[in-house]
N, C-alpha and C. Protein backbone atom coordinates (compact mmCIF):
# COMPACT_ATOMS: atom_id res chain seq x y z
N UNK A 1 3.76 -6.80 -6.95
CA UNK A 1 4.60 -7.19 -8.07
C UNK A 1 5.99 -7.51 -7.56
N UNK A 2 6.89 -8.41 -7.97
CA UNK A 2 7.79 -8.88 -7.80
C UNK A 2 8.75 -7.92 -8.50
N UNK A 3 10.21 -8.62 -7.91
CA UNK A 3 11.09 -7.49 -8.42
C UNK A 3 11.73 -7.72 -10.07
N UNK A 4 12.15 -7.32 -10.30
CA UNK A 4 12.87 -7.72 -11.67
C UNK A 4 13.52 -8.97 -11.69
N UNK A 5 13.42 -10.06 -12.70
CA UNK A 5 13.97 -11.46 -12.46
C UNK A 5 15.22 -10.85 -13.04
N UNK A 6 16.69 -11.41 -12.48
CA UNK A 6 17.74 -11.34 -13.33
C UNK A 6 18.65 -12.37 -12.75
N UNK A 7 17.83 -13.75 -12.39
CA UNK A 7 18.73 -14.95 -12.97
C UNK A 7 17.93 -15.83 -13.62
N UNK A 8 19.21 -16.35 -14.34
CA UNK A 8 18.65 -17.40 -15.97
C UNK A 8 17.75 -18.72 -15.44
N UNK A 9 17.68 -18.72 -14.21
CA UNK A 9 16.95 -20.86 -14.57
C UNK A 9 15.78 -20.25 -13.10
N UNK A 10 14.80 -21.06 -14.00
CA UNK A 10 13.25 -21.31 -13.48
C UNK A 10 12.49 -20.28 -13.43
N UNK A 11 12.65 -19.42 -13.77
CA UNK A 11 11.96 -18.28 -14.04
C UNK A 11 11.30 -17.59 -15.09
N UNK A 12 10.71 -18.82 -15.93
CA UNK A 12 10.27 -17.95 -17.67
C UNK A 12 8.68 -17.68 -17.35
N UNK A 13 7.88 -18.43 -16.35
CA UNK A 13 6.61 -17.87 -15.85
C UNK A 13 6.85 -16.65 -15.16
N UNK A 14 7.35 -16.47 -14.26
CA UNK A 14 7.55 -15.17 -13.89
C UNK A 14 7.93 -14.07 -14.38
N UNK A 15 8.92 -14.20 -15.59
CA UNK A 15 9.77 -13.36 -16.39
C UNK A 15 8.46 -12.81 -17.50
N UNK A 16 8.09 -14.08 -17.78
CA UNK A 16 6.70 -13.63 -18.94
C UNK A 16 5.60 -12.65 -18.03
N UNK A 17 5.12 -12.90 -17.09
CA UNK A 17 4.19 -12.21 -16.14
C UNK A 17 5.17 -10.72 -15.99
N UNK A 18 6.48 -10.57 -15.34
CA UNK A 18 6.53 -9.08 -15.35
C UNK A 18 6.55 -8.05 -16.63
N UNK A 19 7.47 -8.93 -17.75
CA UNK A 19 6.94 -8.12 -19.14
C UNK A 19 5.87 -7.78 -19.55
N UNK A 20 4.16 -8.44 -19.10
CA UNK A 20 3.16 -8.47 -19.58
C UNK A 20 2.24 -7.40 -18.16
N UNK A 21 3.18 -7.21 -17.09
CA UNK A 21 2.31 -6.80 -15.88
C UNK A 21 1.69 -5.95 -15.83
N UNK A 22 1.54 -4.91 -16.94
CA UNK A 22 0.88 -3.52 -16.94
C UNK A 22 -0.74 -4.15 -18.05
N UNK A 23 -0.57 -5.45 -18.40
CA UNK A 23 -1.67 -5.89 -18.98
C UNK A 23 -2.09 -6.54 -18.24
N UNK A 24 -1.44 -7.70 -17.38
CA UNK A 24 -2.08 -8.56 -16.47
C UNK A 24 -2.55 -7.77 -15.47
N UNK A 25 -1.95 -6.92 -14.81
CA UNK A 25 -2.48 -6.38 -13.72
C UNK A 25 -4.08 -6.37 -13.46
N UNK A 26 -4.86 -5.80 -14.15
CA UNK A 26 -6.09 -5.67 -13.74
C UNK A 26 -6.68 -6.72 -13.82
N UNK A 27 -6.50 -8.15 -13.74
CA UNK A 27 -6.94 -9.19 -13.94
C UNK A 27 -6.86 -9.51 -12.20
N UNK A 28 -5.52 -9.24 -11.46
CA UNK A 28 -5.54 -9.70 -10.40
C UNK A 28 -5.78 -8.63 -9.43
N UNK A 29 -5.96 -9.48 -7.75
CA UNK A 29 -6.43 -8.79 -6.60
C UNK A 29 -5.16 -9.31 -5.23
N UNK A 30 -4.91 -8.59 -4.40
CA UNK A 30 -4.15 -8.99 -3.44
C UNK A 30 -5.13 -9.32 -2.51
N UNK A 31 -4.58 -10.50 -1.85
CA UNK A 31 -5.06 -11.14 -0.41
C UNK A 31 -4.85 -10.71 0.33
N UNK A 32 -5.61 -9.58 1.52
CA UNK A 32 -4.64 -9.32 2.48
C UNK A 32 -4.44 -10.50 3.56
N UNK A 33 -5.16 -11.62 3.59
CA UNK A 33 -5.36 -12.23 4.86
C UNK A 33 -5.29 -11.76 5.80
N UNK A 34 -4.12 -12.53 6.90
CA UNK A 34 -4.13 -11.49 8.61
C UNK A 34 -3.52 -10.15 8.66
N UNK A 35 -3.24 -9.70 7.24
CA UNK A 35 -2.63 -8.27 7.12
C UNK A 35 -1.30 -8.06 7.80
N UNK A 36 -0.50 -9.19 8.52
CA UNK A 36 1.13 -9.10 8.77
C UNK A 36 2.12 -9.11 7.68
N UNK A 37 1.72 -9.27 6.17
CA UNK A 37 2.53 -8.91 5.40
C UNK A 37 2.98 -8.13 4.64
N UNK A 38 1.33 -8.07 4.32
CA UNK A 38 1.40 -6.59 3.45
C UNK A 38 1.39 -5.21 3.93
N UNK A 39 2.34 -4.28 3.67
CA UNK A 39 2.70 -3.18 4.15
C UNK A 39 1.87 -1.52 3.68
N UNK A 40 0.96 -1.09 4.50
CA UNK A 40 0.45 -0.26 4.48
C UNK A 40 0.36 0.61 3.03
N UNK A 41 1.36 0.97 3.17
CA UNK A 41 2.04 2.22 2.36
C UNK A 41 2.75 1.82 0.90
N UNK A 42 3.58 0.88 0.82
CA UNK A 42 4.64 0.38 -0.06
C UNK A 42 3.42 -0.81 -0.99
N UNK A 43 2.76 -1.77 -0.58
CA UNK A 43 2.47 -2.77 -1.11
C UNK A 43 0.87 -2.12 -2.01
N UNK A 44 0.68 -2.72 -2.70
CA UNK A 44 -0.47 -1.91 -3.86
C UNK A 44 -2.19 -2.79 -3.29
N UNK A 45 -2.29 -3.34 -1.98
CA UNK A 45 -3.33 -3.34 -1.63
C UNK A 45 -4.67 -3.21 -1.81
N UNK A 46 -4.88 -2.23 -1.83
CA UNK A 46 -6.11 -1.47 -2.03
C UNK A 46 -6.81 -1.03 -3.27
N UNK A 47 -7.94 -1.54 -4.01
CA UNK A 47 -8.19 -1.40 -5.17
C UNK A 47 -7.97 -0.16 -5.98
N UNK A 48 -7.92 0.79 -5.15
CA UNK A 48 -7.62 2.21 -5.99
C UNK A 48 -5.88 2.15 -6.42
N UNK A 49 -5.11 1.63 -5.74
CA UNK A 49 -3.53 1.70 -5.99
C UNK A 49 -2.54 1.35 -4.95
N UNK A 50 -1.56 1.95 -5.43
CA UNK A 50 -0.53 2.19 -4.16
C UNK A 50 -0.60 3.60 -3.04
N UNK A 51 -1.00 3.26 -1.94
CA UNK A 51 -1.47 4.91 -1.23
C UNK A 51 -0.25 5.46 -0.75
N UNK A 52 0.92 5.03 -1.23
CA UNK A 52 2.27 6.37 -0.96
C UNK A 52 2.17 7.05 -2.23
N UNK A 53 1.60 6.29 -3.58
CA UNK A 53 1.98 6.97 -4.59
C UNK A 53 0.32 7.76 -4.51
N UNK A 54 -1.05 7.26 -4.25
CA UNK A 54 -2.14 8.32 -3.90
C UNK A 54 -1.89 9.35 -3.01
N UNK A 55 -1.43 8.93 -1.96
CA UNK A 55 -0.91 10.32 -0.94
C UNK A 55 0.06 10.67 -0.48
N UNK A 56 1.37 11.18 -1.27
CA UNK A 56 2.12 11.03 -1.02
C UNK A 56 2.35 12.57 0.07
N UNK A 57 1.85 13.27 0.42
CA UNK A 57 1.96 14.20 1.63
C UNK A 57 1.49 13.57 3.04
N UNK A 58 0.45 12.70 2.95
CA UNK A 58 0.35 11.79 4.17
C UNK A 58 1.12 10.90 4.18
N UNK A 59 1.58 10.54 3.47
CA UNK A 59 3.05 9.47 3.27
C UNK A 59 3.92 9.87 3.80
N UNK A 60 4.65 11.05 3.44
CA UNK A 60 5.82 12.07 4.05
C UNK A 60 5.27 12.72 5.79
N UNK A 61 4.31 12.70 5.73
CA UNK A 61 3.72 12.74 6.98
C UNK A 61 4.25 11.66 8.32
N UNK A 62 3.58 10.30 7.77
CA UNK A 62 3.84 9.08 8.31
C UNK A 62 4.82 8.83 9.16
N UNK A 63 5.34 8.72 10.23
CA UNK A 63 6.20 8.23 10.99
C UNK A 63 6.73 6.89 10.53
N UNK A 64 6.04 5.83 10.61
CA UNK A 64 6.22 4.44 10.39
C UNK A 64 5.74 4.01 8.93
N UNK A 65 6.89 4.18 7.94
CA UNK A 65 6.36 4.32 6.59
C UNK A 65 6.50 3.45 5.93
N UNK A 66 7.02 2.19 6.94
CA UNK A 66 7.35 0.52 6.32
C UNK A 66 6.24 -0.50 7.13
N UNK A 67 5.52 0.54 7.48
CA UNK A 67 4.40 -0.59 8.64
C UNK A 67 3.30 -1.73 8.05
N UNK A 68 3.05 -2.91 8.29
CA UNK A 68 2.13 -3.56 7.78
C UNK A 68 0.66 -2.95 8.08
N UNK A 69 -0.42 -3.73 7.47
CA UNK A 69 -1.26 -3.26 7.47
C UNK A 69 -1.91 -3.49 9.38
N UNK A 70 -1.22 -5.18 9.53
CA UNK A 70 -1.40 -5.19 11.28
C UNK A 70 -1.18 -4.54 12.17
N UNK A 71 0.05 -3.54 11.86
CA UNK A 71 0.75 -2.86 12.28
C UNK A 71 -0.14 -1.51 12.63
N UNK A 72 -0.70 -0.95 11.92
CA UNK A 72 -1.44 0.24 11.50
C UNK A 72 -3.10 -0.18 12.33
N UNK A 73 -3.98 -0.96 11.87
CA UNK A 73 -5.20 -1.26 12.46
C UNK A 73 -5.34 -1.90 13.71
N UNK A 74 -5.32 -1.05 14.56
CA UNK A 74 -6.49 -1.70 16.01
C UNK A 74 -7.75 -2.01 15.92
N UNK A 75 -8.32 -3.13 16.31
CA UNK A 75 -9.91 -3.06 16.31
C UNK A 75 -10.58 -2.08 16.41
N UNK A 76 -10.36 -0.97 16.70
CA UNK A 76 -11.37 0.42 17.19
C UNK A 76 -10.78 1.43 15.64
N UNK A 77 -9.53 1.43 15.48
CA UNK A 77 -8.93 2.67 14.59
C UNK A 77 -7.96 2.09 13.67
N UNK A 78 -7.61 3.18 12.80
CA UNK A 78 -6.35 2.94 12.23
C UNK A 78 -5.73 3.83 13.49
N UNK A 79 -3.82 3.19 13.89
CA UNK A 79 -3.49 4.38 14.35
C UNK A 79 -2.01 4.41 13.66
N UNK A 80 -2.41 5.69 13.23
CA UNK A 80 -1.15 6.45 12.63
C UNK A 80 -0.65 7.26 13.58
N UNK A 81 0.67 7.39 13.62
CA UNK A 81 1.56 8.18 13.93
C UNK A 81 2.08 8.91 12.71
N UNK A 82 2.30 10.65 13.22
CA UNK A 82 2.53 11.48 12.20
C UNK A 82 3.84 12.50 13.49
N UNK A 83 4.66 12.94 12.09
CA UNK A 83 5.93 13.41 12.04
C UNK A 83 5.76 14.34 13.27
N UNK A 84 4.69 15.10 12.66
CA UNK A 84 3.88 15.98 13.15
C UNK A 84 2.91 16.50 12.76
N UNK A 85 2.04 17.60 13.40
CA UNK A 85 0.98 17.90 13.32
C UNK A 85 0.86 18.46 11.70
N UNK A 86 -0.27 17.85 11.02
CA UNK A 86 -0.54 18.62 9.96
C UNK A 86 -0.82 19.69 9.31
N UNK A 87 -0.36 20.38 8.32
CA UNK A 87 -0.91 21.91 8.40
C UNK A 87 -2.64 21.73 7.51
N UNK A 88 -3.04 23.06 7.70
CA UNK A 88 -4.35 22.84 7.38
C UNK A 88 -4.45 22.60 5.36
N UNK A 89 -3.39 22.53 5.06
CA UNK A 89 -3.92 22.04 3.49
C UNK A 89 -3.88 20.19 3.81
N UNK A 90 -2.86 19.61 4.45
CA UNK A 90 -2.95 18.28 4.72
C UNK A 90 -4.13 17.77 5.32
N UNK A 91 -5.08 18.55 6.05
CA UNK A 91 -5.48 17.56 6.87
C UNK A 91 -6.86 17.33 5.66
N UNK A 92 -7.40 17.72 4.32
CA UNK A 92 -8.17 17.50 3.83
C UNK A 92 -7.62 16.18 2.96
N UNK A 93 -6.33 15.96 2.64
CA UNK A 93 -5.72 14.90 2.30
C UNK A 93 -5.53 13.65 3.04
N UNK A 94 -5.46 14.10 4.40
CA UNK A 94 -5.42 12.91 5.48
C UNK A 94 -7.04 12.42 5.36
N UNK A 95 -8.23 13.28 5.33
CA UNK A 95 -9.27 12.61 5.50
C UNK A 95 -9.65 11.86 4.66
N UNK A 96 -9.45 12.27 3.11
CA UNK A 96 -9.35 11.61 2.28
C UNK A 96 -9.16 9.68 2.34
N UNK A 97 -7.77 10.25 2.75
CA UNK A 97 -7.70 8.76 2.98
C UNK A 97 -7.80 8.11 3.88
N UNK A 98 -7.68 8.77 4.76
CA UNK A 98 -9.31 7.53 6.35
C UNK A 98 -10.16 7.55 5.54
N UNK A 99 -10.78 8.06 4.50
CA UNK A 99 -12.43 7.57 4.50
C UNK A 99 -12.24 6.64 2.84
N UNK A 100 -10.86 6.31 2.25
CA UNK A 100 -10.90 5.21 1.45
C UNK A 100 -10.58 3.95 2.25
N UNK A 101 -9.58 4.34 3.08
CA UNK A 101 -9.39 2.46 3.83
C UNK A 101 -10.13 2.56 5.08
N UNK A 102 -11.52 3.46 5.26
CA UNK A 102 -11.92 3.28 6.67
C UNK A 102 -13.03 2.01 6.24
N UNK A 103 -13.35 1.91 5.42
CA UNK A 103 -14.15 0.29 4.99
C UNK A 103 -13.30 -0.90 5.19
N UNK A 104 -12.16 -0.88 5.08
CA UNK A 104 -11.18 -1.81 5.03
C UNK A 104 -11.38 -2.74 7.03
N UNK A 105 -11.71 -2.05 7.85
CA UNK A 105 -11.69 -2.48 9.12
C UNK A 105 -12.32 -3.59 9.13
């Protein structure tokens, strides 16, 4: 979703789409294509949501919390970097979500 329009000229398609976006939304899907744009964490990707706002303790975890999705996937893994080591209530949250975007590879 785009940010709030707040100048007056060429913008009444867009302006109409963010007033209406909590209706339009489920109509649309993001592209990731080569995945250099869209950002892991921040951008709403993934059909379940936005995964800072799904996990937000692996989020706070995260080292690199502005990373694209290219950024994040090697052919073999995701690799995350973390703050540090997780305590044992996180790491059932971390698996969690390897095993929603581990289809995504």
């Amino acid at each position: 979703m785009t940010k709030v329009v707040t100048t007056p000229y060429g913008t009444s398609l867009r302006r109409s789409i963010r007033v209406l976006w909590e209706e339009v939304k489920p109509n649309f899907k993001m592209k990731v294509g080569n995945r250099n744009k869209i950002k892991f964490w921040k951008d709403e990707w993934h059909e379940k949501g936005n995964l800072e706002t799904l996990f937000p303790d692996s989020y706070n975890l995260a080292m690199f919390q502005q990373r694209t999705i290219a950024e994040l996937l090697t052919p073999q893994r995701w690799n995350f970097i973390l703050k540090r080591q997780p305590n044992d209530w996180e790491v059932m949250t971390l698996i969690e979500l390897l095993n929603m975007v581990v289809n995504f590879m």
